[in-house]
Protein backbone atom coordinates (compact mmCIF):
# COMPACT_ATOMS: atom_id res chain seq x y z
CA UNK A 1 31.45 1.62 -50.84
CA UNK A 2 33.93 2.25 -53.70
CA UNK A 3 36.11 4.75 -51.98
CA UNK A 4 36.50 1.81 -48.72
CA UNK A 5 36.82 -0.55 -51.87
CA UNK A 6 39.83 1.61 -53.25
CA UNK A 7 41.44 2.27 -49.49
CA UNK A 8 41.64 -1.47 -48.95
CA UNK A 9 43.40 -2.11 -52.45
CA UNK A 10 45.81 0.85 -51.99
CA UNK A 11 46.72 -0.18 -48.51
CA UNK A 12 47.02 -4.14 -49.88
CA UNK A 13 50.46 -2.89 -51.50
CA UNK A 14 51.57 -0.81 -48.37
CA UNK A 15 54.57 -2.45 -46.74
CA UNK A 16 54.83 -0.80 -43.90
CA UNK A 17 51.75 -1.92 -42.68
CA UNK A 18 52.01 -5.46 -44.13
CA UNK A 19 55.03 -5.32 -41.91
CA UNK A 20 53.78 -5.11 -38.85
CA UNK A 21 50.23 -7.11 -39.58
CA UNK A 22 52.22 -10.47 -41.01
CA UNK A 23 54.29 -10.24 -37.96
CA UNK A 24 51.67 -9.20 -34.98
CA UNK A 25 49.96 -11.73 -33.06
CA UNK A 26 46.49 -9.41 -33.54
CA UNK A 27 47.09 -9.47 -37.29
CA UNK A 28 47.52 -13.35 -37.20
CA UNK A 29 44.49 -13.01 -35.49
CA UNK A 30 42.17 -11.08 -37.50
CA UNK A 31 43.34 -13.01 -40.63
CA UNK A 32 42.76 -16.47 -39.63
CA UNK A 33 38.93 -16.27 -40.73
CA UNK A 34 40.50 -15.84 -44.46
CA UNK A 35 43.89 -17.52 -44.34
CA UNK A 36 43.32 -21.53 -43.02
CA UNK A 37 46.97 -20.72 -41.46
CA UNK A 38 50.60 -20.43 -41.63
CA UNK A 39 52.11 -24.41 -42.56
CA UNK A 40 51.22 -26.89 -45.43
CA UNK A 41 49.75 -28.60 -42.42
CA UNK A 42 47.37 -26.15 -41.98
CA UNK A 43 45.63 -26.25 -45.34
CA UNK A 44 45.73 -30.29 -45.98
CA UNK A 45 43.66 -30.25 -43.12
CA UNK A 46 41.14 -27.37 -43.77
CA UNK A 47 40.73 -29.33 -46.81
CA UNK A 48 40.10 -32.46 -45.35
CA UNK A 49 37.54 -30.90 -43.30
CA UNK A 50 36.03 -29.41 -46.49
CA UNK A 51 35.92 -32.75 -48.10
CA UNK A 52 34.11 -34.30 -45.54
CA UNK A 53 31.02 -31.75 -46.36
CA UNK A 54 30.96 -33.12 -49.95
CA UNK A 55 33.37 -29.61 -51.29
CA UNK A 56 36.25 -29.33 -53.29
CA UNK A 57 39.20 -27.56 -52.08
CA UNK A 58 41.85 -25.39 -54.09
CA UNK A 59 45.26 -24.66 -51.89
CA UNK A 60 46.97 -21.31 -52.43
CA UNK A 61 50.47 -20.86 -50.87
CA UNK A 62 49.89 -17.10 -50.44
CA UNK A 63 53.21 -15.18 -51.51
CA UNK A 64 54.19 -12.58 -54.49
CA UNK A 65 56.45 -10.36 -55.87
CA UNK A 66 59.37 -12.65 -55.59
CA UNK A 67 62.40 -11.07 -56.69
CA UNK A 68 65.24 -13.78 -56.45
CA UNK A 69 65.40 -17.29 -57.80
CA UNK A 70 65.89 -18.60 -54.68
CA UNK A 71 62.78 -17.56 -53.24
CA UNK A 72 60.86 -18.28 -56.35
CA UNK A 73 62.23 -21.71 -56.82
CA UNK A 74 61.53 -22.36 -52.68
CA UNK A 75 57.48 -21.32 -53.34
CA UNK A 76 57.40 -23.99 -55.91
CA UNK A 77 58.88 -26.31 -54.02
CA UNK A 78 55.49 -25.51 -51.44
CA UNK A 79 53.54 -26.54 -54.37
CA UNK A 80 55.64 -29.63 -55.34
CA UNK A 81 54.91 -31.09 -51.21
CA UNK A 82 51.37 -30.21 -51.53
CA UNK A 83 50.85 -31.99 -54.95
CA UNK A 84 52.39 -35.18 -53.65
CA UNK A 85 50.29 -35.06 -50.35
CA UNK A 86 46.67 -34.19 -51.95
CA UNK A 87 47.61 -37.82 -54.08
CA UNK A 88 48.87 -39.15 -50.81
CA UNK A 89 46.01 -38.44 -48.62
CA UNK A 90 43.44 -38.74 -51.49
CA UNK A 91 41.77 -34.97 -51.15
CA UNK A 92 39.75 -33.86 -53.57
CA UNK A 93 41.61 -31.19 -54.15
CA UNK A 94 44.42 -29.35 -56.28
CA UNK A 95 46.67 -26.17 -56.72
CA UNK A 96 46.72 -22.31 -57.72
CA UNK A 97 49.95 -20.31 -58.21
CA UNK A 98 50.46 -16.59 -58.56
CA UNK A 99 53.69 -16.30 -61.71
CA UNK A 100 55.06 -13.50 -59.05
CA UNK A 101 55.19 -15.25 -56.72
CA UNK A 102 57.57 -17.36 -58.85
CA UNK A 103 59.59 -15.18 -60.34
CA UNK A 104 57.90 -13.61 -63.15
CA UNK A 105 59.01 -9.75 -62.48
CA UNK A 106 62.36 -11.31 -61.86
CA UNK A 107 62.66 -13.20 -65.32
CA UNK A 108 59.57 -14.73 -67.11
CA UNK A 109 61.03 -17.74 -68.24
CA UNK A 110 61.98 -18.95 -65.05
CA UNK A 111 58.35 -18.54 -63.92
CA UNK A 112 57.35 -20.31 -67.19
CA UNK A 113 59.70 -23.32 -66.30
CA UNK A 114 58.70 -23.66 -62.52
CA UNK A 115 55.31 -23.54 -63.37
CA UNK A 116 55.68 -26.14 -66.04
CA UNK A 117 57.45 -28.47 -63.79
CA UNK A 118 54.41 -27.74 -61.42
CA UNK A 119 52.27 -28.82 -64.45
CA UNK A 120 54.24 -31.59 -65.50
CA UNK A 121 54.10 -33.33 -61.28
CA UNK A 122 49.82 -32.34 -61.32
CA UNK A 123 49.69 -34.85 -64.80
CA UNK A 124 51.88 -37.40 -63.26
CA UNK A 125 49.76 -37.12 -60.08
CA UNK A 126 46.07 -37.01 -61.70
CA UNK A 127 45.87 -33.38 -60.31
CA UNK A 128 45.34 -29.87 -61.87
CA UNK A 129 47.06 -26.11 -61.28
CA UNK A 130 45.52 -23.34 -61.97
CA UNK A 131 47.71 -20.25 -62.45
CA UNK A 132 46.07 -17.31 -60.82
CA UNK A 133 45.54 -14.02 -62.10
CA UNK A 134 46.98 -10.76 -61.07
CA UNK A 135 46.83 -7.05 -62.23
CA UNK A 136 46.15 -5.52 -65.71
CA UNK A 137 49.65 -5.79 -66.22
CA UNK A 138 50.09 -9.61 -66.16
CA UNK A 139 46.74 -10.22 -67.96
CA UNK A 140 48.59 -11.11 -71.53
CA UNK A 141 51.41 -13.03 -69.63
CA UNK A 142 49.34 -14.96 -68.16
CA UNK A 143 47.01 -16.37 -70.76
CA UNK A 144 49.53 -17.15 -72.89
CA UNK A 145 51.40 -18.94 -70.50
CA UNK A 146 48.25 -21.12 -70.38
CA UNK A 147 47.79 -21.54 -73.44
CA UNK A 148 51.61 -22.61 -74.07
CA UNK A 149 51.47 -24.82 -70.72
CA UNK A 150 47.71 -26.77 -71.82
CA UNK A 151 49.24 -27.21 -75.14
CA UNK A 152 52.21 -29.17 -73.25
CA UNK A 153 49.78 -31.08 -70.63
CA UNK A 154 45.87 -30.56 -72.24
CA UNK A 155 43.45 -30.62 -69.02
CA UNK A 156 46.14 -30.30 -66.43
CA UNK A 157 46.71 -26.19 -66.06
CA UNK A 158 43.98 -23.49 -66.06
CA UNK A 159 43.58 -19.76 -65.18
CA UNK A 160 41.57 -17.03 -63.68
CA UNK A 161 39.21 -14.58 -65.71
CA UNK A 162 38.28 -11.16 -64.20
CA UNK A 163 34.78 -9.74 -65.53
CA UNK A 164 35.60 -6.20 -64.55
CA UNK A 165 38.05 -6.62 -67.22
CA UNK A 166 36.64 -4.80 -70.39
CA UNK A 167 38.69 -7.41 -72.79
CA UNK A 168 37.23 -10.83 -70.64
CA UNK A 169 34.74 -11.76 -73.13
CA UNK A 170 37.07 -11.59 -75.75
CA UNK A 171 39.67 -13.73 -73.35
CA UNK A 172 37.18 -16.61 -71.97
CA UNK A 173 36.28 -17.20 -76.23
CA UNK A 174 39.59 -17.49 -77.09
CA UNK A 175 40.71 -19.86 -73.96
CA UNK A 176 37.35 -21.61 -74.17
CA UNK A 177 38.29 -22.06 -77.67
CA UNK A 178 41.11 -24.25 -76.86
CA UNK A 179 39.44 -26.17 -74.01
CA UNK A 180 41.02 -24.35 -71.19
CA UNK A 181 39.71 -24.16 -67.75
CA UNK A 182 38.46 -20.64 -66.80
CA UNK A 183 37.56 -19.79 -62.69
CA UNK A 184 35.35 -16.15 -63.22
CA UNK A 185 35.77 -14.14 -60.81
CA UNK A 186 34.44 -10.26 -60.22
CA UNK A 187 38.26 -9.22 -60.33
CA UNK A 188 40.31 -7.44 -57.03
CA UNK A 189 42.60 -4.80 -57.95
CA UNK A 190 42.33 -1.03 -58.63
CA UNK A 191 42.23 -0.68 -62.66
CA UNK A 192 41.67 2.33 -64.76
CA UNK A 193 38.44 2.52 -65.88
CA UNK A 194 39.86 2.77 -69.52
CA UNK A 195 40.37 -0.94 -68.70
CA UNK A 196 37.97 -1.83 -66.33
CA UNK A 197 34.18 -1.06 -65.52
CA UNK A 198 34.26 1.09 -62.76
CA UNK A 199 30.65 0.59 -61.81
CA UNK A 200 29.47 -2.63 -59.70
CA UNK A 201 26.30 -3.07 -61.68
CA UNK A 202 28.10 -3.41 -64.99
CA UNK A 203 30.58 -5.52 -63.79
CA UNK A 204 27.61 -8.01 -62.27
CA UNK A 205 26.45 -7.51 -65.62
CA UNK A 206 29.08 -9.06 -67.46
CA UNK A 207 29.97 -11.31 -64.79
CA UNK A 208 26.59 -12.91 -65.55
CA UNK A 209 27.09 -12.87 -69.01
CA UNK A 210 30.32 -14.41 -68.99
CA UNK A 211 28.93 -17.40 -66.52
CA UNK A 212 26.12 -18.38 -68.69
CA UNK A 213 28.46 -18.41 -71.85
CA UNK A 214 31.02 -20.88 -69.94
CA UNK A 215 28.33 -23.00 -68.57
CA UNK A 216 27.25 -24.26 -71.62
CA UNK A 217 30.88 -24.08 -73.69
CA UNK A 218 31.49 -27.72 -72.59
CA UNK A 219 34.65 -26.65 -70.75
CA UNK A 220 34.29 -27.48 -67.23
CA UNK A 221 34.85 -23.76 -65.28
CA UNK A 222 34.74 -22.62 -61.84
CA UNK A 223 32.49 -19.73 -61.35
CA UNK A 224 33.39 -17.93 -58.35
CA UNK A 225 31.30 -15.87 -56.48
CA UNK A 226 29.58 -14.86 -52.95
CA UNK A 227 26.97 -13.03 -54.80
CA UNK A 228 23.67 -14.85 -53.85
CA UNK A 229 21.80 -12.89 -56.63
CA UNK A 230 24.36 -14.23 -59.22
CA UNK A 231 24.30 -17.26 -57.65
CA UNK A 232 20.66 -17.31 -57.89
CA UNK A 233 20.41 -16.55 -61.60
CA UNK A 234 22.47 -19.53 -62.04
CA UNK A 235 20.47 -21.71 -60.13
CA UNK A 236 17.39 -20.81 -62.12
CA UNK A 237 18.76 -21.13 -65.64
CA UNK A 238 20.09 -24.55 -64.23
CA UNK A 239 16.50 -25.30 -63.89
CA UNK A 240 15.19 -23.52 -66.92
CA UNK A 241 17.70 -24.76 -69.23
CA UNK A 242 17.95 -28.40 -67.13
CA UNK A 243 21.51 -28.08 -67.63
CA UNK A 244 23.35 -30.78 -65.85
CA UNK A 245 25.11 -29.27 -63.16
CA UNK A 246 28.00 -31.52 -63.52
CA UNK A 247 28.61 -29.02 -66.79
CA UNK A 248 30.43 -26.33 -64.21
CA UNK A 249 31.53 -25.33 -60.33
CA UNK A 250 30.27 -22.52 -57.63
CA UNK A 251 34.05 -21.52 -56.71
CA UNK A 252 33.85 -19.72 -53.08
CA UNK A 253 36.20 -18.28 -50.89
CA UNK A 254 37.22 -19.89 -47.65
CA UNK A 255 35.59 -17.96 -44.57
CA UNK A 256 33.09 -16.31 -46.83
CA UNK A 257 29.06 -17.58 -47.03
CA UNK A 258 30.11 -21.05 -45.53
CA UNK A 259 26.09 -20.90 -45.27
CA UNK A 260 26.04 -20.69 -48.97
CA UNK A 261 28.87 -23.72 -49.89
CA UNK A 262 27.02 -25.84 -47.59
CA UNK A 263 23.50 -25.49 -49.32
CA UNK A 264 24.83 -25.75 -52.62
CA UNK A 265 26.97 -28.86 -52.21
CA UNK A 266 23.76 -30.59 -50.38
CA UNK A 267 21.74 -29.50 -53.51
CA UNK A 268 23.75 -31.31 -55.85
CA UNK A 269 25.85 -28.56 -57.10
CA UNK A 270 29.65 -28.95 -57.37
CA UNK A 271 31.58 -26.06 -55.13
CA UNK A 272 35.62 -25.89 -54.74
CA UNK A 273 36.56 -23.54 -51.89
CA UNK A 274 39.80 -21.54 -52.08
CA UNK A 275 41.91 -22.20 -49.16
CA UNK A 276 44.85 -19.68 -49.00
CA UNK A 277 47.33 -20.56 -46.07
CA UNK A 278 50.93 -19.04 -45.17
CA UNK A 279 52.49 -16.27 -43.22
CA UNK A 280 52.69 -13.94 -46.48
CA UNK A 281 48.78 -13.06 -46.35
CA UNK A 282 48.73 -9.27 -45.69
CA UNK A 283 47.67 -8.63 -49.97
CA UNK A 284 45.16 -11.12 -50.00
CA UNK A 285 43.39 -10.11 -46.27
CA UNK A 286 43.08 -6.62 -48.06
CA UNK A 287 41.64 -7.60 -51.14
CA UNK A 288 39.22 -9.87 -49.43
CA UNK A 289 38.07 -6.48 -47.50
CA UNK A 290 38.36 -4.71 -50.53
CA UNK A 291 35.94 -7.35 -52.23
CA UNK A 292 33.58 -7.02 -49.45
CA UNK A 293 33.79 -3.99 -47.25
CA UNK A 294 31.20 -5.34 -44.57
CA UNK A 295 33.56 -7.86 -43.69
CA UNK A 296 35.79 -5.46 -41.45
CA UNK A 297 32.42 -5.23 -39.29
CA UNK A 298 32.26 -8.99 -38.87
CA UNK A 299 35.70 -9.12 -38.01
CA UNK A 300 35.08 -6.36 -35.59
CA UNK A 301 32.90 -8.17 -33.80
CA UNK A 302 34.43 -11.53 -33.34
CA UNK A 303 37.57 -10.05 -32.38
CA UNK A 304 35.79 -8.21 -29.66
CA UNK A 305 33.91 -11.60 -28.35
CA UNK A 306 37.11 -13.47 -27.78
């Protein structure tokens, strides 16, 4: 399982490949049970169709590694159209950015101003953005981009903890300390294991860790998983603990365990799905396999019946 785990990460970055996938109608094909699809259009109305089912929705423009100003300043405008139509259409719903994707590697403080004048419209608007998290290498950047952003617009910006991260504890009390909205997630990119658990059972471990602590931090978080035994712990100490379960969020990927949203939003929990849409969505397929290896089977198989 870890060496298909560590194929589909190393080919997430090959652009070759990514190539020829984003651009073949079989990729296209393959994806769509990930990706909700290629326009705006696309994902305002996967998450209408969400919403109607009593879940949240999160849209992702899926893009990174920007390298010009142009393009970085054209991906926020995506998010800019998508703020004003979530308030238009009145979705439960708001936004999560990648800083690559706006220009970080290209020059930080450009990211840092697009993404505050993402910020800035999601307070005007009532809505939220959550900056997403990448590689080891952004880890630092990102945080304290939060931190600086929440200070400017408290409630209104979040980001994404990884427990296979050795330093997340360390990073969810220090963000939690400030009242900043954390989404845990297991974590999707190859890291040393200097850095990074490199067993499954120690990162569920301190995944479950981690979720308990936010839970009951009074910060609202997102805890994102498809892990029905993780899921299930929660739901007991929900019922041990009678925490209200207005205190937190089951976070879930869209096209994985729609079983799973569905049950939990009809028990009374609250769960956001992740709806990542746009023609740049070679990385993210990849990772999603990497996360999951059994998925390339399902996909298999409905690619077969059609």
């Amino acid at each position: 399982m870890n060496l298909l785990r560590s194929l589909f990460i190393s080919l997430s970055s090959n652009y070759g490949l990514r190539s020829f996938a984003e651009s073949s109608s079989v990729g296209r094909k393959l994806s769509s049970r990930f990706v909700a699809g290629m326009t705006i259009e696309d994902a305002l109305q996967a998450a209408a169709r969400v919403n109607r089912e009593g879940i949240a929705a999160t849209l992702d423009s899926l893009g990174e590694s920007v390298n010009d100003a142009e393009h970085a300043q054209a991906s926020a405008d995506i998010y800019h159209q998508l703020i004003d139509q979530i308030a238009a259409r009145g979705l439960n719903a708001n936004v999560s950015v990648k800083l690559t994707q706006v220009g970080m590697d290209l020059d930080p403080e450009l990211a840092e101003s697009i993404v505050s004048g993402m910020v800035s419209h999601a307070e005007r608007s009532g809505s939220f953005v959550r900056i997403d998290m990448e590689g080891s290498p952004y880890t630092e950047a990102t945080i304290a981009m939060t931190e600086r952003l929440h200070a400017r617009w408290p409630g209104c910006v979040g980001t994404v903890l990884q427990a296979y991260l050795r330093r997340t504890a360390a990073d969810a009390r220090r963000l939690v300390g400030q009242g900043i909205r954390i989404r845990l997630c297991k974590g999707a990119y190859k890291e040393p294991a200097e850095i990074a658990f490199p067993e499954k059972k120690d990162v569920d471990q301190n995944y479950c860790e981690l979720m308990l602590y936010l839970a009951t931090s009074g910060v609202f978080c997102g805890m994102a998983t498809h892990d029905e035994v993780i899921v299930g712990r929660m739901r007991r100490f929900v019922e041990e603990t009678r925490l209200e379960k207005s205190k937190f969020e089951f976070q879930m990927l869209y096209g994985v365990r729609r079983d799973l949203q569905r049950k939990l939003a009809k028990d009374g929990y609250g769960v956001r799905v992740y709806i990542p849409f746009g023609p740049e969505w070679y990385p993210y397929f990849m990772r999603r396999l990497a996360e999951r290896p059994a998925n390339v089977l399902f996909l298999v198989k409905n690619f077969l019946k059609n």
